[in-house]
PDB file of N, CA and C in Angstrom:
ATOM      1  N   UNK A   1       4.883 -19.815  -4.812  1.00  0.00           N
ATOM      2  CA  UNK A   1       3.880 -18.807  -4.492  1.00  0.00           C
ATOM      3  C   UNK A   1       2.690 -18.983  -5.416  1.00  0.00           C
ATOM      4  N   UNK A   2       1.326 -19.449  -5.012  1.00  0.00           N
ATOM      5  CA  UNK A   2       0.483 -19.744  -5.565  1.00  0.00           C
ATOM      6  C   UNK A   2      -0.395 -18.132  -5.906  1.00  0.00           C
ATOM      7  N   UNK A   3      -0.621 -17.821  -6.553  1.00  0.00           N
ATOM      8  CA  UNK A   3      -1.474 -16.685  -7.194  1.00  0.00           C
ATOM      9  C   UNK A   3      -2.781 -16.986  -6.078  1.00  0.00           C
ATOM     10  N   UNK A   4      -3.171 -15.753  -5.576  1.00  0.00           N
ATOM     11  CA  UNK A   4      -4.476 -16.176  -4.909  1.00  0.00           C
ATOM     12  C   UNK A   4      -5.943 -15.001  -5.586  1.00  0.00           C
ATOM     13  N   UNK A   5      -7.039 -15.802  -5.751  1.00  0.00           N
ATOM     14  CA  UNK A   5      -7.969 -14.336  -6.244  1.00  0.00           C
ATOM     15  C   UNK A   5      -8.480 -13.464  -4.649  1.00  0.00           C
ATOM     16  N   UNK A   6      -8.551 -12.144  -5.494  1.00  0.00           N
ATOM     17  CA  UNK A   6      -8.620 -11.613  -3.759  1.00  0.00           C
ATOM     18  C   UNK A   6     -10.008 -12.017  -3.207  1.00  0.00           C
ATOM     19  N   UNK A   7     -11.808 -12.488  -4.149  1.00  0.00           N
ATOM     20  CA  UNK A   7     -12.380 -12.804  -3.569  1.00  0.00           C
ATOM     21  C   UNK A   7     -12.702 -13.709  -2.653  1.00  0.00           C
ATOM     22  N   UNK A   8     -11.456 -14.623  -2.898  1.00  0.00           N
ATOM     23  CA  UNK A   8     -11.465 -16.157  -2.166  1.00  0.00           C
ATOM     24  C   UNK A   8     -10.723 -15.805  -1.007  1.00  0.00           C
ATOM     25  N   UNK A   9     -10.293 -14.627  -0.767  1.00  0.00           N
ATOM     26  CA  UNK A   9      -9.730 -15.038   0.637  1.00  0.00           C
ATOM     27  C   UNK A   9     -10.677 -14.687   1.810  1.00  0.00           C
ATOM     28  N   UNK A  10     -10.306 -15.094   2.799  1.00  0.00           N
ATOM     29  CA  UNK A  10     -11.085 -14.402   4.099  1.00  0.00           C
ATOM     30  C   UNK A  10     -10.120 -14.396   5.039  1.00  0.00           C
ATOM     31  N   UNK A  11     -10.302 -14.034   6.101  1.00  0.00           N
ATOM     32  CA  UNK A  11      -9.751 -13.418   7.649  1.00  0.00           C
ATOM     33  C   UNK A  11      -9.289 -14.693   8.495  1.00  0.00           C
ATOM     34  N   UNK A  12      -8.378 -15.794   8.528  1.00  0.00           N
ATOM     35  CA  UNK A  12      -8.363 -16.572   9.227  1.00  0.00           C
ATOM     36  C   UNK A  12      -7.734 -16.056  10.514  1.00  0.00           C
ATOM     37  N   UNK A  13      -6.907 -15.262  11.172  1.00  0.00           N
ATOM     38  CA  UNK A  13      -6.717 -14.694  12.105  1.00  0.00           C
ATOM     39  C   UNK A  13      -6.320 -13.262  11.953  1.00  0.00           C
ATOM     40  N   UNK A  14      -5.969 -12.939  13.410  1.00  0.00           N
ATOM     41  CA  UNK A  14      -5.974 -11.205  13.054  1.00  0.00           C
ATOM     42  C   UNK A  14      -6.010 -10.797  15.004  1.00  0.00           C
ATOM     43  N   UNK A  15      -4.567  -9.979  15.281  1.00  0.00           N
ATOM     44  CA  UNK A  15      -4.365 -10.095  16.724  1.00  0.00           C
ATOM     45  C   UNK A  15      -3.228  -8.595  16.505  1.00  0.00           C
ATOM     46  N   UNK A  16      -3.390  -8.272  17.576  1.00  0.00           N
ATOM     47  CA  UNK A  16      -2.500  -7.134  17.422  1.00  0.00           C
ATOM     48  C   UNK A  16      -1.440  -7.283  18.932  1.00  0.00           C
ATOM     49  N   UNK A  17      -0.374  -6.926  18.969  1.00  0.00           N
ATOM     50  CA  UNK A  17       0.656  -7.250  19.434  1.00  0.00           C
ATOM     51  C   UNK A  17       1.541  -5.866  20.047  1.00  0.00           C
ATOM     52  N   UNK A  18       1.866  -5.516  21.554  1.00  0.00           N
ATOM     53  CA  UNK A  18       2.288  -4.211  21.813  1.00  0.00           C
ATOM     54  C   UNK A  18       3.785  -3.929  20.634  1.00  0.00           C
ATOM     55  N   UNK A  19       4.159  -2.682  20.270  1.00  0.00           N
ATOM     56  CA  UNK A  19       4.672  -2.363  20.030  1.00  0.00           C
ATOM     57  C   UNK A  19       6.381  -1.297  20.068  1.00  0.00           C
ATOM     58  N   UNK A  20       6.784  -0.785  19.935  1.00  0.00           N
ATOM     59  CA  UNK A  20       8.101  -0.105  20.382  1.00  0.00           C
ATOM     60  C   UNK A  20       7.373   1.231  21.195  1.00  0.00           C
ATOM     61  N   UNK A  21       7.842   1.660  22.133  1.00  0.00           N
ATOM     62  CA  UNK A  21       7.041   2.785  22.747  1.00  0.00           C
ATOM     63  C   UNK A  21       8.419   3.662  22.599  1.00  0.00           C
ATOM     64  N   UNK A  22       7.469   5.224  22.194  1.00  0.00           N
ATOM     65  CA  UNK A  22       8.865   6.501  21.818  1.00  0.00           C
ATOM     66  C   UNK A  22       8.575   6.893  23.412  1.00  0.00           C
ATOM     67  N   UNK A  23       9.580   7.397  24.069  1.00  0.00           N
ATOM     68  CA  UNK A  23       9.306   8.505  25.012  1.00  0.00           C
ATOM     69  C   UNK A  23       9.386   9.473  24.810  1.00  0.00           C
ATOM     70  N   UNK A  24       8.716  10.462  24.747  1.00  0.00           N
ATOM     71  CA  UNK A  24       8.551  12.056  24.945  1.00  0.00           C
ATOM     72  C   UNK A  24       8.709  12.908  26.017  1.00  0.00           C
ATOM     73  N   UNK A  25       8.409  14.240  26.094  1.00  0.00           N
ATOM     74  CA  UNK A  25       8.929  14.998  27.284  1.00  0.00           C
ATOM     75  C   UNK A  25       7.709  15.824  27.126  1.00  0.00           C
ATOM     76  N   UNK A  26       6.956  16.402  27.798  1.00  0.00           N
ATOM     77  CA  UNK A  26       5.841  17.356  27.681  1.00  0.00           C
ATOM     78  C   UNK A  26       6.214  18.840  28.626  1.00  0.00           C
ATOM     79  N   UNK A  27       6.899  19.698  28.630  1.00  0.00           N
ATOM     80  CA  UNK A  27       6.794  20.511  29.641  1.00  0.00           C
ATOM     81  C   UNK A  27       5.941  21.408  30.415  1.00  0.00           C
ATOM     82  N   UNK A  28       6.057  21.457  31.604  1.00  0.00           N
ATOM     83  CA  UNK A  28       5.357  21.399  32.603  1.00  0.00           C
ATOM     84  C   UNK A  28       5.713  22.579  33.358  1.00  0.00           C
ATOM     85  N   UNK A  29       4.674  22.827  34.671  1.00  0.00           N
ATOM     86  CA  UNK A  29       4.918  24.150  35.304  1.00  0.00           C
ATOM     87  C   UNK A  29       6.061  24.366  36.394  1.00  0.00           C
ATOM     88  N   UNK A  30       6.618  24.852  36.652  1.00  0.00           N
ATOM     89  CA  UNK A  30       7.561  25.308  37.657  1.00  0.00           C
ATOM     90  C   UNK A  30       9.055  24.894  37.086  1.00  0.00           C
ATOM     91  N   UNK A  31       9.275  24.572  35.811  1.00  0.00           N
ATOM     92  CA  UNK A  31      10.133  24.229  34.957  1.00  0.00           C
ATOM     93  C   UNK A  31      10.580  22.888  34.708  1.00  0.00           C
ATOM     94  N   UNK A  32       9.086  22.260  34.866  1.00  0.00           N
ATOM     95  CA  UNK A  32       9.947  20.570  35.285  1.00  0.00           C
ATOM     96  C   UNK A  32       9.492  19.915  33.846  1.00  0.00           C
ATOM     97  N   UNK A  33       9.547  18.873  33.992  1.00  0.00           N
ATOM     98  CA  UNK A  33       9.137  17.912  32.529  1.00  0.00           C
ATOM     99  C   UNK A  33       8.115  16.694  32.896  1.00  0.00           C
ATOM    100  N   UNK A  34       7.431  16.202  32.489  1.00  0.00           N
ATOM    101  CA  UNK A  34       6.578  15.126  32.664  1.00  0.00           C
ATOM    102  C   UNK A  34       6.678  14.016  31.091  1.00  0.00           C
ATOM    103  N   UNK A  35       7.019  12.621  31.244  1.00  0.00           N
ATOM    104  CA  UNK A  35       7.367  11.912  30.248  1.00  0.00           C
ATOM    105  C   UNK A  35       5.426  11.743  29.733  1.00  0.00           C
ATOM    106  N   UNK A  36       6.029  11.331  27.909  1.00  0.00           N
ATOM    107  CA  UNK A  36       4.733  10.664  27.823  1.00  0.00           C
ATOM    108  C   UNK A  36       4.740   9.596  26.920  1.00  0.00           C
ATOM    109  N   UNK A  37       4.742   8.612  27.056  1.00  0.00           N
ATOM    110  CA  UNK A  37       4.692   7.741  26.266  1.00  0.00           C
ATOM    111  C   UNK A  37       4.139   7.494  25.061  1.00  0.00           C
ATOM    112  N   UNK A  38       4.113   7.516  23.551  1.00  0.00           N
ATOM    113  CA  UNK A  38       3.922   7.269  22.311  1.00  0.00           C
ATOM    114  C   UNK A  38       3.695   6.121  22.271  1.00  0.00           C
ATOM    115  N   UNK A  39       2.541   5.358  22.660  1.00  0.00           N
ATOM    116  CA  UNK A  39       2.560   3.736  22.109  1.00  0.00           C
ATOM    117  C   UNK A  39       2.231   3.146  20.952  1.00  0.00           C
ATOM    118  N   UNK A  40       2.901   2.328  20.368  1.00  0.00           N
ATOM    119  CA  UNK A  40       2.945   1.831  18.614  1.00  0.00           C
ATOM    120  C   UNK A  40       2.215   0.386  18.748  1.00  0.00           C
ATOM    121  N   UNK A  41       2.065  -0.164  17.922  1.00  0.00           N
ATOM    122  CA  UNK A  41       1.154  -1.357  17.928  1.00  0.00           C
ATOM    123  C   UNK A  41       1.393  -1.965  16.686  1.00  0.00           C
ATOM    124  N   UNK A  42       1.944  -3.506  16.197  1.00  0.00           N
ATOM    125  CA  UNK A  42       2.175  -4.832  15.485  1.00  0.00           C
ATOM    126  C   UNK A  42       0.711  -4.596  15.010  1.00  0.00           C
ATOM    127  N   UNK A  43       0.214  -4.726  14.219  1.00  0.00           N
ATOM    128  CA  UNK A  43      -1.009  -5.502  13.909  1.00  0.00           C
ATOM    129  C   UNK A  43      -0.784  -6.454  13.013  1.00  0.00           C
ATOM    130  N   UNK A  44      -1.475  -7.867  13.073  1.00  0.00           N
ATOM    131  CA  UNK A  44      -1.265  -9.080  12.259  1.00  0.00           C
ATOM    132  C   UNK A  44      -1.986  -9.401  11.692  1.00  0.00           C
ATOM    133  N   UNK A  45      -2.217  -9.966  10.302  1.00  0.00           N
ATOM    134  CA  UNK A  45      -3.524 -10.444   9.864  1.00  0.00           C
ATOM    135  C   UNK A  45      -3.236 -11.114   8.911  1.00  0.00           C
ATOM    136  N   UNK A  46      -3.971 -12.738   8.978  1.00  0.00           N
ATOM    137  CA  UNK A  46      -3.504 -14.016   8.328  1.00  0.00           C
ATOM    138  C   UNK A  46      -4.779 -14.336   7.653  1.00  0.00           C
ATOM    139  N   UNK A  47      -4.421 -14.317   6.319  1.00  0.00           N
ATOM    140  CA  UNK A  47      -5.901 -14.627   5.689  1.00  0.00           C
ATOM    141  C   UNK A  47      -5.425 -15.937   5.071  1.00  0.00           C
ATOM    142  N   UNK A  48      -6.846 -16.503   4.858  1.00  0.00           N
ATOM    143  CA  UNK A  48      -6.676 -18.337   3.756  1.00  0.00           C
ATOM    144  C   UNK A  48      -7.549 -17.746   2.616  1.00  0.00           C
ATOM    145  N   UNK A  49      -7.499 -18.794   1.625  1.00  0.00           N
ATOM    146  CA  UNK A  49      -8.515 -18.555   0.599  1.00  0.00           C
ATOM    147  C   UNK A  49      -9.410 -20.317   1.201  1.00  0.00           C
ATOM    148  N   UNK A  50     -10.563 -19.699   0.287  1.00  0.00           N
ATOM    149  CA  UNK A  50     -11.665 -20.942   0.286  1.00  0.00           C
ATOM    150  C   UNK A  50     -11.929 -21.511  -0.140  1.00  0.00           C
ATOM    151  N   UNK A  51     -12.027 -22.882  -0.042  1.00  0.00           N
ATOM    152  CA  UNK A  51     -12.078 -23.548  -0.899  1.00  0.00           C
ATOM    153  C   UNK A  51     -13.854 -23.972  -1.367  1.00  0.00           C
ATOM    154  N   UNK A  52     -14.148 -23.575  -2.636  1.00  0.00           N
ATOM    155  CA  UNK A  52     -15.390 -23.775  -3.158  1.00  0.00           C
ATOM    156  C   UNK A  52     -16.279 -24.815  -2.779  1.00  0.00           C
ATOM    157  N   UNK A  53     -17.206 -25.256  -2.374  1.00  0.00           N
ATOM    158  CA  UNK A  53     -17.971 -26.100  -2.295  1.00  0.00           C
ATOM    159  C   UNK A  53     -18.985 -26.525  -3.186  1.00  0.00           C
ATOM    160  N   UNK A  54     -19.609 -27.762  -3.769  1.00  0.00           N
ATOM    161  CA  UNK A  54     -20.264 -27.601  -4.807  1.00  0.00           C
ATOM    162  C   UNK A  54     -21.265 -28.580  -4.318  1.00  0.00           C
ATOM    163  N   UNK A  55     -22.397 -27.891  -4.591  1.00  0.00           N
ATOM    164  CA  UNK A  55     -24.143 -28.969  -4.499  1.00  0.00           C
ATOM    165  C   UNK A  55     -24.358 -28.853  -2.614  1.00  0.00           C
ATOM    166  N   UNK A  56     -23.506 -27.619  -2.191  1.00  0.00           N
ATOM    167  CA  UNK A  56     -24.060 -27.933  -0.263  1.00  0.00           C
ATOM    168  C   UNK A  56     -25.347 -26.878  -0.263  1.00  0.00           C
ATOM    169  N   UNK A  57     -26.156 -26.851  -1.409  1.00  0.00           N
ATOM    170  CA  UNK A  57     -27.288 -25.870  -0.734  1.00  0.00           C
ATOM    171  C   UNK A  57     -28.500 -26.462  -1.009  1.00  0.00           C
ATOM    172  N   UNK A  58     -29.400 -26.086  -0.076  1.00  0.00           N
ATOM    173  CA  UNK A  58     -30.939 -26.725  -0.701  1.00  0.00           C
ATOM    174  C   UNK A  58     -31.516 -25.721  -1.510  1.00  0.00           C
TER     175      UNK A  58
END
């Protein structure tokens, strides 16, 4: 495990992915029930660090 500084990293990917859904029950008129779905969501995010460049500027 290489130590990384946090300024060197950046965002190399980043995607979000469906998740476990809760079902719920909401009640409703005439004594009935209507479901509702709770949807959850993965989010992913893969960062690199950078590697410095030296003398690329005018």
């Amino acid at each position: 495990a290489t130590p990384f500084n946090e300024g060197d990293l950046v965002v190399a990917e980043a995607f979000v992915d469906e998740g476990p859904t809760m079902k719920r029950f909401r009640p409703r008129a005439q004594g009935r029930a209507s479901r509702i779905n709770k949807r959850t969501s993965h989010i992913t995010v893969i960062v690199k660090s950078t590697e410095k460049k030296n003398g690329g500027t005018r």
